[in-house]
C-alpha atoms as a PDB file:
ATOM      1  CA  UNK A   1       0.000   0.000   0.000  1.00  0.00           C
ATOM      2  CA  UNK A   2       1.456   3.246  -1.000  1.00  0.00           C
ATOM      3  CA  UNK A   3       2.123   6.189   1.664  1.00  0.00           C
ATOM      4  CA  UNK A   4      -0.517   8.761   0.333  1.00  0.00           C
ATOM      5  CA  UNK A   5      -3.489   6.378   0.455  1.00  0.00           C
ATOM      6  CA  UNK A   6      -2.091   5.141   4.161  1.00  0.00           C
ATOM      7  CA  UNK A   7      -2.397   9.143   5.234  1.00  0.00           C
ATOM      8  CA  UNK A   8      -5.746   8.836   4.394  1.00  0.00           C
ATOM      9  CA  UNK A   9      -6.919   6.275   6.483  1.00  0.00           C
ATOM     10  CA  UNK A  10      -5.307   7.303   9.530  1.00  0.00           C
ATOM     11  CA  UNK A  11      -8.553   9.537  10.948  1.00  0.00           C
ATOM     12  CA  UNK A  12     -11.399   7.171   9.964  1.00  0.00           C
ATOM     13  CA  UNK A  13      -9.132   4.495  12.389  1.00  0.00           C
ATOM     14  CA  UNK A  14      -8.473   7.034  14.829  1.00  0.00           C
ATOM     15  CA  UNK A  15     -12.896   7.932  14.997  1.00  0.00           C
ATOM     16  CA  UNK A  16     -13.995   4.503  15.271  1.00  0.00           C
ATOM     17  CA  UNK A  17     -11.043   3.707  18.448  1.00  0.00           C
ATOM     18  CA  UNK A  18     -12.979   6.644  20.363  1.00  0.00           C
ATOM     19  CA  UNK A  19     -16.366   5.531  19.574  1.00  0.00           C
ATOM     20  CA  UNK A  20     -15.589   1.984  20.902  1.00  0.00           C
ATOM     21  CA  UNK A  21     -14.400   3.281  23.843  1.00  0.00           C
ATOM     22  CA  UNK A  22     -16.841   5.903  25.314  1.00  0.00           C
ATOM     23  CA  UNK A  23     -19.770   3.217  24.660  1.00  0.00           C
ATOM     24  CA  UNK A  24     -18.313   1.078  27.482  1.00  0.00           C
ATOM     25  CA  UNK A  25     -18.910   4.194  30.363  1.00  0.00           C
ATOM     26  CA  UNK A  26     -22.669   4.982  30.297  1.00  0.00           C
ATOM     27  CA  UNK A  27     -23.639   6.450  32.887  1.00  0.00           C
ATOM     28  CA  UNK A  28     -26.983   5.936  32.613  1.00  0.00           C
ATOM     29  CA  UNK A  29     -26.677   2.418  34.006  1.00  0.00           C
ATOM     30  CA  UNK A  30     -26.264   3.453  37.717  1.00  0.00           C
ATOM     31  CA  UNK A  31     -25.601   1.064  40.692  1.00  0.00           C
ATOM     32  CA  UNK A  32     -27.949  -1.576  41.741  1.00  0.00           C
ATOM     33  CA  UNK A  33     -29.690  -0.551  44.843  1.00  0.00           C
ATOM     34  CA  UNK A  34     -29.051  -1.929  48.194  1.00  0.00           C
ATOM     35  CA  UNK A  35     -31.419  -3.296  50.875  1.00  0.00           C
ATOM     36  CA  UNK A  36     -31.080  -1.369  53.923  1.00  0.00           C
ATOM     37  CA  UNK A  37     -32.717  -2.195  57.471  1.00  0.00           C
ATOM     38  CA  UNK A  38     -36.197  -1.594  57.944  1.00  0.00           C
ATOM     39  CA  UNK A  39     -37.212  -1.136  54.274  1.00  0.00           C
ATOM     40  CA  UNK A  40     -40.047  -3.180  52.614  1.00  0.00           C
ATOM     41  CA  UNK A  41     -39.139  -6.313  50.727  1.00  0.00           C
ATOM     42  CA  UNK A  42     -39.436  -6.221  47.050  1.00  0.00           C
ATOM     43  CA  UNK A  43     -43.379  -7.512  47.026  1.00  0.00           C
ATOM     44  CA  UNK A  44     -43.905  -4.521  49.172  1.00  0.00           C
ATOM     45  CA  UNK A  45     -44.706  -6.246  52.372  1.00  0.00           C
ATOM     46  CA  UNK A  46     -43.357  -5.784  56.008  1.00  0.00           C
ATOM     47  CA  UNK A  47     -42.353  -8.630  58.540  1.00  0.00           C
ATOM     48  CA  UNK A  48     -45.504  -9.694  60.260  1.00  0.00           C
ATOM     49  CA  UNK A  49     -45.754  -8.734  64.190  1.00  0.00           C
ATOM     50  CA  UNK A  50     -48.471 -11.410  65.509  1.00  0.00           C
ATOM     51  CA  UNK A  51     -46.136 -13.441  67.014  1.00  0.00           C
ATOM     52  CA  UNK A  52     -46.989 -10.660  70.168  1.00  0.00           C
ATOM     53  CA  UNK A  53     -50.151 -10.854  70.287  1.00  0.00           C
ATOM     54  CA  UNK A  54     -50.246 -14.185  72.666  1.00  0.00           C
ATOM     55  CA  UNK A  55     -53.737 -13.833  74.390  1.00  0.00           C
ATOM     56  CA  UNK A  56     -54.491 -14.634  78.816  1.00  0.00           C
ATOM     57  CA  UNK A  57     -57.925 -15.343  79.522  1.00  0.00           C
ATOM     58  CA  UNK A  58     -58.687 -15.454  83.473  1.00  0.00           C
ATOM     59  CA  UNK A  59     -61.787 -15.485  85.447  1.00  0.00           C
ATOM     60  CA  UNK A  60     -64.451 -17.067  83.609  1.00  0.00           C
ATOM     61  CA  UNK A  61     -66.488 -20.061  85.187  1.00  0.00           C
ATOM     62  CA  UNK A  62     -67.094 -23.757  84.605  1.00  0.00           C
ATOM     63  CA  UNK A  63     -70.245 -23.967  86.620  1.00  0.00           C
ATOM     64  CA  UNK A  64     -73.628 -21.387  86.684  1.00  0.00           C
ATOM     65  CA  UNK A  65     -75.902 -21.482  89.230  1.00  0.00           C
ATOM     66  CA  UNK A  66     -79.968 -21.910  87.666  1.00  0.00           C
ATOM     67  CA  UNK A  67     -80.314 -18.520  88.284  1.00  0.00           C
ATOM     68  CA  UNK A  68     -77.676 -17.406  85.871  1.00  0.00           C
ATOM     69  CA  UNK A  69     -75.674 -13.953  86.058  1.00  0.00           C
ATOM     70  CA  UNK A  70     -72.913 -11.403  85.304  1.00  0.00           C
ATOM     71  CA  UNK A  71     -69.478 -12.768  85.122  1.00  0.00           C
ATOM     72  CA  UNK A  72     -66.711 -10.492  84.725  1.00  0.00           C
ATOM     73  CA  UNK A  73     -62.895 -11.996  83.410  1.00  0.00           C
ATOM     74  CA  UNK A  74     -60.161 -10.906  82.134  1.00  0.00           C
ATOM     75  CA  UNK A  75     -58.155 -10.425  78.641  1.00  0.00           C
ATOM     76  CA  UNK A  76     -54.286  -9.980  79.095  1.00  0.00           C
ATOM     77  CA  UNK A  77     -52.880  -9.073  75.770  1.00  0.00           C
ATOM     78  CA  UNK A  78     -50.248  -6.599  74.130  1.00  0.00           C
ATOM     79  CA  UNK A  79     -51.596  -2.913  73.662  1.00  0.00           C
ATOM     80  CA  UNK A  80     -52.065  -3.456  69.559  1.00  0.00           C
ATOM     81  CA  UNK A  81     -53.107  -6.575  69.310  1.00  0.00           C
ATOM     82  CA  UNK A  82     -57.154  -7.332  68.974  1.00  0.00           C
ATOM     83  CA  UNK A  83     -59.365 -10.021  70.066  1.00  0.00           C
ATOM     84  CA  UNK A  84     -63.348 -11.022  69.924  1.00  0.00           C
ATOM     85  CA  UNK A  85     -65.302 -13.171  72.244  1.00  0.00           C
ATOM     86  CA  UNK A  86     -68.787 -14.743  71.425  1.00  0.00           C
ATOM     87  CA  UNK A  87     -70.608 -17.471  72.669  1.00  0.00           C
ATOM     88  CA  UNK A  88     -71.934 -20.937  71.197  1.00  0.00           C
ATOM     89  CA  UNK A  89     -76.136 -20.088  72.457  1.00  0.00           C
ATOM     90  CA  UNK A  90     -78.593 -17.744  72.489  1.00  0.00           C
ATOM     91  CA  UNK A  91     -79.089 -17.421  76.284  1.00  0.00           C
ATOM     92  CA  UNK A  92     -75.437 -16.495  76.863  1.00  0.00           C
ATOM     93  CA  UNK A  93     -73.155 -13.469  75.722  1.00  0.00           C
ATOM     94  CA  UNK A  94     -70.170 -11.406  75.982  1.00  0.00           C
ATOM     95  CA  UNK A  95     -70.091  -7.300  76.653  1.00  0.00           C
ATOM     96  CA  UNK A  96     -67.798  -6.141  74.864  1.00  0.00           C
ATOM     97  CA  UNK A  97     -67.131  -8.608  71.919  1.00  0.00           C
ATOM     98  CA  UNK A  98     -64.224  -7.384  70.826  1.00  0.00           C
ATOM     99  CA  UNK A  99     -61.628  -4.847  71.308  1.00  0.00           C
ATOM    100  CA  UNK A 100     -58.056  -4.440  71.401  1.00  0.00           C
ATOM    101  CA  UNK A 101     -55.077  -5.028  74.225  1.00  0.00           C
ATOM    102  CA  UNK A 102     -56.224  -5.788  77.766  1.00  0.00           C
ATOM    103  CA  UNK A 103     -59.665  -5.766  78.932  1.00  0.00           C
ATOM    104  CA  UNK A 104     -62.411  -7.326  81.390  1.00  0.00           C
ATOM    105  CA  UNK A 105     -65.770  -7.760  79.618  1.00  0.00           C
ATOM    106  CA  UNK A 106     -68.614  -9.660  81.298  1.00  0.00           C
ATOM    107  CA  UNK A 107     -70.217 -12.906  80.024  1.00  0.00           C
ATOM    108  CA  UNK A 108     -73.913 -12.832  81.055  1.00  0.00           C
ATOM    109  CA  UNK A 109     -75.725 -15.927  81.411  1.00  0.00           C
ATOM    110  CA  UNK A 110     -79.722 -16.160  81.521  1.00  0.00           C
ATOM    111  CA  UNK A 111     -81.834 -18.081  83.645  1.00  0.00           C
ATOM    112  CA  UNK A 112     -82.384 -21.695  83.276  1.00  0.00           C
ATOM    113  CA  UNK A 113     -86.140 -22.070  83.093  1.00  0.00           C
ATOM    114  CA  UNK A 114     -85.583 -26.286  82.093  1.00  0.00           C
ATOM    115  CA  UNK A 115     -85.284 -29.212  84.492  1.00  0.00           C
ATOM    116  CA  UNK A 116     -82.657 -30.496  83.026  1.00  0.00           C
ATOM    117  CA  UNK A 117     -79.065 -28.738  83.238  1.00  0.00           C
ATOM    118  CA  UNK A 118     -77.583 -26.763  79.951  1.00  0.00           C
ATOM    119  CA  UNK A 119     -73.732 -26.353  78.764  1.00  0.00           C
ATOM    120  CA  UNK A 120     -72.319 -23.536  76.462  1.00  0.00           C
ATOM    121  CA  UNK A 121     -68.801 -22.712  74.923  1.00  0.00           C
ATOM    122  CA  UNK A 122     -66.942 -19.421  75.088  1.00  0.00           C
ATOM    123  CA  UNK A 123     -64.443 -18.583  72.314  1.00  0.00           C
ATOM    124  CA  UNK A 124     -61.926 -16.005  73.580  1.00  0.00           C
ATOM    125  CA  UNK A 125     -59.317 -15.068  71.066  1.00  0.00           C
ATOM    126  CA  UNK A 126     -59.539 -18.092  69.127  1.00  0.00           C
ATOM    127  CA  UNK A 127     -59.713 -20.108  73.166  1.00  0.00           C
ATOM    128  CA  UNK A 128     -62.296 -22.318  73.776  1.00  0.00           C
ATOM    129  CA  UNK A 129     -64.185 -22.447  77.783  1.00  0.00           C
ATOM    130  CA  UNK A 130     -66.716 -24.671  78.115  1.00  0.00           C
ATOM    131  CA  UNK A 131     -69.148 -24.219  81.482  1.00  0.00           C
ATOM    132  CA  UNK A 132     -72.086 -25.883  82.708  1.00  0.00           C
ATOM    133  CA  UNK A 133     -75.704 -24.625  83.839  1.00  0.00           C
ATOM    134  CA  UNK A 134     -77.446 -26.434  86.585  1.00  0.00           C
ATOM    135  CA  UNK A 135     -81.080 -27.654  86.220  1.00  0.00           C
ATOM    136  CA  UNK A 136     -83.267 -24.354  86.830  1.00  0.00           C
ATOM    137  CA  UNK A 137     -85.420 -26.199  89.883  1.00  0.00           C
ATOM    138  CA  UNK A 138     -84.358 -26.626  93.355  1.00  0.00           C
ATOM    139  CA  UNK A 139     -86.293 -26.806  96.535  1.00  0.00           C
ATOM    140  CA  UNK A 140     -86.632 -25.881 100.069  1.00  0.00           C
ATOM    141  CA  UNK A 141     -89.356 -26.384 102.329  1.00  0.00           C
ATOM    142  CA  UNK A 142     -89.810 -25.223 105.939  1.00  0.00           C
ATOM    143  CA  UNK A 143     -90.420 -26.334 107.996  1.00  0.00           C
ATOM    144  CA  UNK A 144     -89.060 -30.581 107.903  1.00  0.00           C
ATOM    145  CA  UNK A 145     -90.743 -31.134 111.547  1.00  0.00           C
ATOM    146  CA  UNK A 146     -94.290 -30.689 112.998  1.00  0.00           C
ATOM    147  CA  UNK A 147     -95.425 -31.337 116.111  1.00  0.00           C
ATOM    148  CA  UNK A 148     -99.415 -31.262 116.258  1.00  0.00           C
ATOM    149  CA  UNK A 149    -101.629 -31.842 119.032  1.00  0.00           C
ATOM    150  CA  UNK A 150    -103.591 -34.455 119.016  1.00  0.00           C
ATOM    151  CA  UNK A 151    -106.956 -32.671 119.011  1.00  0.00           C
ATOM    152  CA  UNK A 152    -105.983 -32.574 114.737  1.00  0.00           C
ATOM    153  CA  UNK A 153    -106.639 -29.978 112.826  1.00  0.00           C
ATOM    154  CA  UNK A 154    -104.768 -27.961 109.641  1.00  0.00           C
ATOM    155  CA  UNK A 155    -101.295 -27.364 109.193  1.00  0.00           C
ATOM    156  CA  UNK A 156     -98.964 -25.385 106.636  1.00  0.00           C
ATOM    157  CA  UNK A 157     -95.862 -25.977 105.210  1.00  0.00           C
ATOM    158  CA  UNK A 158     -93.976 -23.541 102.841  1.00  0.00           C
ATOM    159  CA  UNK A 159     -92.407 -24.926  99.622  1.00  0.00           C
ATOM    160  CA  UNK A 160     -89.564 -22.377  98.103  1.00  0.00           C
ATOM    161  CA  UNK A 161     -88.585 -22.675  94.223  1.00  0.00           C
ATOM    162  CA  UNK A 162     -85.646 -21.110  92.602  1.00  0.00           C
ATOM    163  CA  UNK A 163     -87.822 -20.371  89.476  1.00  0.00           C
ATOM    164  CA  UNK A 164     -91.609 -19.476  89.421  1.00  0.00           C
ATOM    165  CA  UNK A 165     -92.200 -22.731  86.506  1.00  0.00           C
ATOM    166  CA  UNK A 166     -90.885 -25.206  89.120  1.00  0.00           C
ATOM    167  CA  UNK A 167     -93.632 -27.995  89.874  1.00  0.00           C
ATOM    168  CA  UNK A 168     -93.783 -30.093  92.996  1.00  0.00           C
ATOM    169  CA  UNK A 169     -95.843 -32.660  94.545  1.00  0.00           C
ATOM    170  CA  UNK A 170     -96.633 -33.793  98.196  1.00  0.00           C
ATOM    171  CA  UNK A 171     -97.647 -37.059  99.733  1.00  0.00           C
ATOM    172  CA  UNK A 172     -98.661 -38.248 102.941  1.00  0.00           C
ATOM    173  CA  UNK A 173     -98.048 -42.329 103.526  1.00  0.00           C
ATOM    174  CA  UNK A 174    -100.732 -41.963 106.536  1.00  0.00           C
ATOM    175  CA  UNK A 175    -104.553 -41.940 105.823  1.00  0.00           C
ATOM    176  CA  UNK A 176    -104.881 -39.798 109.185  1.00  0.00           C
ATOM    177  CA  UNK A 177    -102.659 -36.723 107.237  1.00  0.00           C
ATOM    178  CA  UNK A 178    -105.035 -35.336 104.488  1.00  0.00           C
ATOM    179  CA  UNK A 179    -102.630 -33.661 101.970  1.00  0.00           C
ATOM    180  CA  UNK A 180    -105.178 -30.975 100.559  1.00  0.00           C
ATOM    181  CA  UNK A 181    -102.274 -29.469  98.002  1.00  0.00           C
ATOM    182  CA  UNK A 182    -100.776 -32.133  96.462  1.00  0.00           C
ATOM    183  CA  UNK A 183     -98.981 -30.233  93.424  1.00  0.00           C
ATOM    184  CA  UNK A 184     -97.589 -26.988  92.572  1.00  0.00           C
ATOM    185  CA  UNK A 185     -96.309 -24.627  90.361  1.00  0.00           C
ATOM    186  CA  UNK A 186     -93.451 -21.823  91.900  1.00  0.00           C
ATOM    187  CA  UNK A 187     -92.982 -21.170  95.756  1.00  0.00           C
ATOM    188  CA  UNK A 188     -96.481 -21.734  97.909  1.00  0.00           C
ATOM    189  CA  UNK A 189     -97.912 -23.492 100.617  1.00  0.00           C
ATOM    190  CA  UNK A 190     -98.611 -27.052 101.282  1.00  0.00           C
ATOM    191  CA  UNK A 191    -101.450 -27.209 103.248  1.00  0.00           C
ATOM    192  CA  UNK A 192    -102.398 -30.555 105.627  1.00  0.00           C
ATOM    193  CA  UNK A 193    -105.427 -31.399 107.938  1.00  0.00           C
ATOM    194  CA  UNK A 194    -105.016 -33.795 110.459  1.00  0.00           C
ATOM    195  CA  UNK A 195    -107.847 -36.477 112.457  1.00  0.00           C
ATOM    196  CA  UNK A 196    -107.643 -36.330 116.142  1.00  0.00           C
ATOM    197  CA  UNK A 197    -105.618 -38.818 117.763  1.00  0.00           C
ATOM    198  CA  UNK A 198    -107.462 -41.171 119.848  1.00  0.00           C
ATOM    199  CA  UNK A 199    -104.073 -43.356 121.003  1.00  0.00           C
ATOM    200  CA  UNK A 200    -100.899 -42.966 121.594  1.00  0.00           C
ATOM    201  CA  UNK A 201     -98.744 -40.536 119.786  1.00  0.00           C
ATOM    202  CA  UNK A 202     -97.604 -41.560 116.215  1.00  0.00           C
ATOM    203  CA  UNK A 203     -95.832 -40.486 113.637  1.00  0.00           C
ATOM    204  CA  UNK A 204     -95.724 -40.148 109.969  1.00  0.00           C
ATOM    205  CA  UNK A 205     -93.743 -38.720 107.267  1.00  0.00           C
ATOM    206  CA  UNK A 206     -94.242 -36.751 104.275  1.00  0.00           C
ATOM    207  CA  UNK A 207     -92.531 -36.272 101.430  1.00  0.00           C
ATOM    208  CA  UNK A 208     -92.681 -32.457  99.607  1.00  0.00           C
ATOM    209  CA  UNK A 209     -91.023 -31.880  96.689  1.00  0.00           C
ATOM    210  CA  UNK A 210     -88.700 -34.177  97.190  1.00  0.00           C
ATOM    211  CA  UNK A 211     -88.082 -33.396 100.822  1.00  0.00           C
ATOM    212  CA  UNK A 212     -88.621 -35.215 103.998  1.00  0.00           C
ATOM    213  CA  UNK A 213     -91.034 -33.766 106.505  1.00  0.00           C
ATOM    214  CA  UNK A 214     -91.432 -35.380 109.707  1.00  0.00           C
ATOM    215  CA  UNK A 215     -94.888 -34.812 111.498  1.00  0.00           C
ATOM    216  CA  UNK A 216     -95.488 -36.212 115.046  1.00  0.00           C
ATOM    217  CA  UNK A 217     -99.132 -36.070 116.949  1.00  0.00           C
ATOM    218  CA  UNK A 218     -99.763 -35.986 120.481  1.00  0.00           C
ATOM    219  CA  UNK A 219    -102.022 -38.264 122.187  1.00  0.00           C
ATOM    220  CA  UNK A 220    -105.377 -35.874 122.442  1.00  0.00           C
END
């Protein structure tokens, strides 16, 4: 190649060299970022907290009385962490049913107007209590000794229900004891008539709703 045409491709060389070599420097590229403490994850999301949140539940019973009632317990739990209660039944419920951190709400139980005893379940923060109702009748009668002359005569004993729909019935094993109220229905009186006692003095017993009563006559 002769030294004229070699002149001329000297600055077409030297143009391409510099192009080559200021295309491997943009600086549009930047550096890849870098996690830093305490900044959300790439999905956008933050490290869950509810490990914290373990719930206490004190105070609440395993057995109601008939009558039924206000029950206050307590809630231990972390200041932002929340929590419902509710119960399993209609006669039963919790004031407040929900909030959040520690608190003492009241489960309120109604009256058992059945026979026959009643259970319920109370979920706490996901816990589970179960209690028991008793039956809604029980008796007492007054008095469980008489002691009657023997000239006869009436006589009263008092029968006393926890709940007005409470039936009872009274017997006498002794054909000189009349009973003249042999059912009921709620707290009232049993009333008895005796004969006059010809003999010696004798005894009988009754039984009133379910109770014992002891009666002894004199000799008249």
């Amino acid at each position: 190649m002769t030294r004229p045409r070699l002149a001329r491709l000297a600055p077409l060389a030297f143009a391409i060299l510099v192009g080559a070599c200021s295309g491997t420097n943009d600086s549009s590229t930047g550096p890849s970022p870098v996690a830093t403490p305490g900044s959300p994850s790439p999905s956008g999301g933050t490290p869950s907290s509810g490990s914290g949140c373990t719930t206490g539940v004190t105070g609440l019973p395993t057995l109601v009385s008939s009558q039924g009632g206000n029950f206050p317990f307590a809630i231990a739990v972390a200041a932002g962490c929340g929590w419902t209660a509710a119960t399993d039944v209609t006669w039963a419920d919790v004031t407040p049913s929900n909030g959040q951190g520690s608190a003492s709400p009241t489960l309120s139980v109604g009256a058992n107007m059945n026979v026959d005893g009643r259970s319920l379940t109370v979920t706490v923060a996901g816990q589970s209590f179960r209690m028991s109702q008793v039956g809604g009748c029980s008796y007492s009668v007054d008095p469980l000794t008489l002691n009657e002359s023997g000239e006869g005569g009436s006589a009263r004993i008092d029968v006393t229900t926890t709940l007005p729909a409470c039936t009872w019935t009274a017997t006498s094993g002794e054909s000189w004891i009349r009973v003249l109220t042999p059912i009921g229905t709620g707290s009232g009186p049993v009333m008895l008539e005796l004969d006059p006692n010809p003999s010696d003095v004798r005894h009988a017993a009754l039984t009133i709703a379910g109770k014992r009563v002891d009666v002894t006559q004199q000799r008249r």
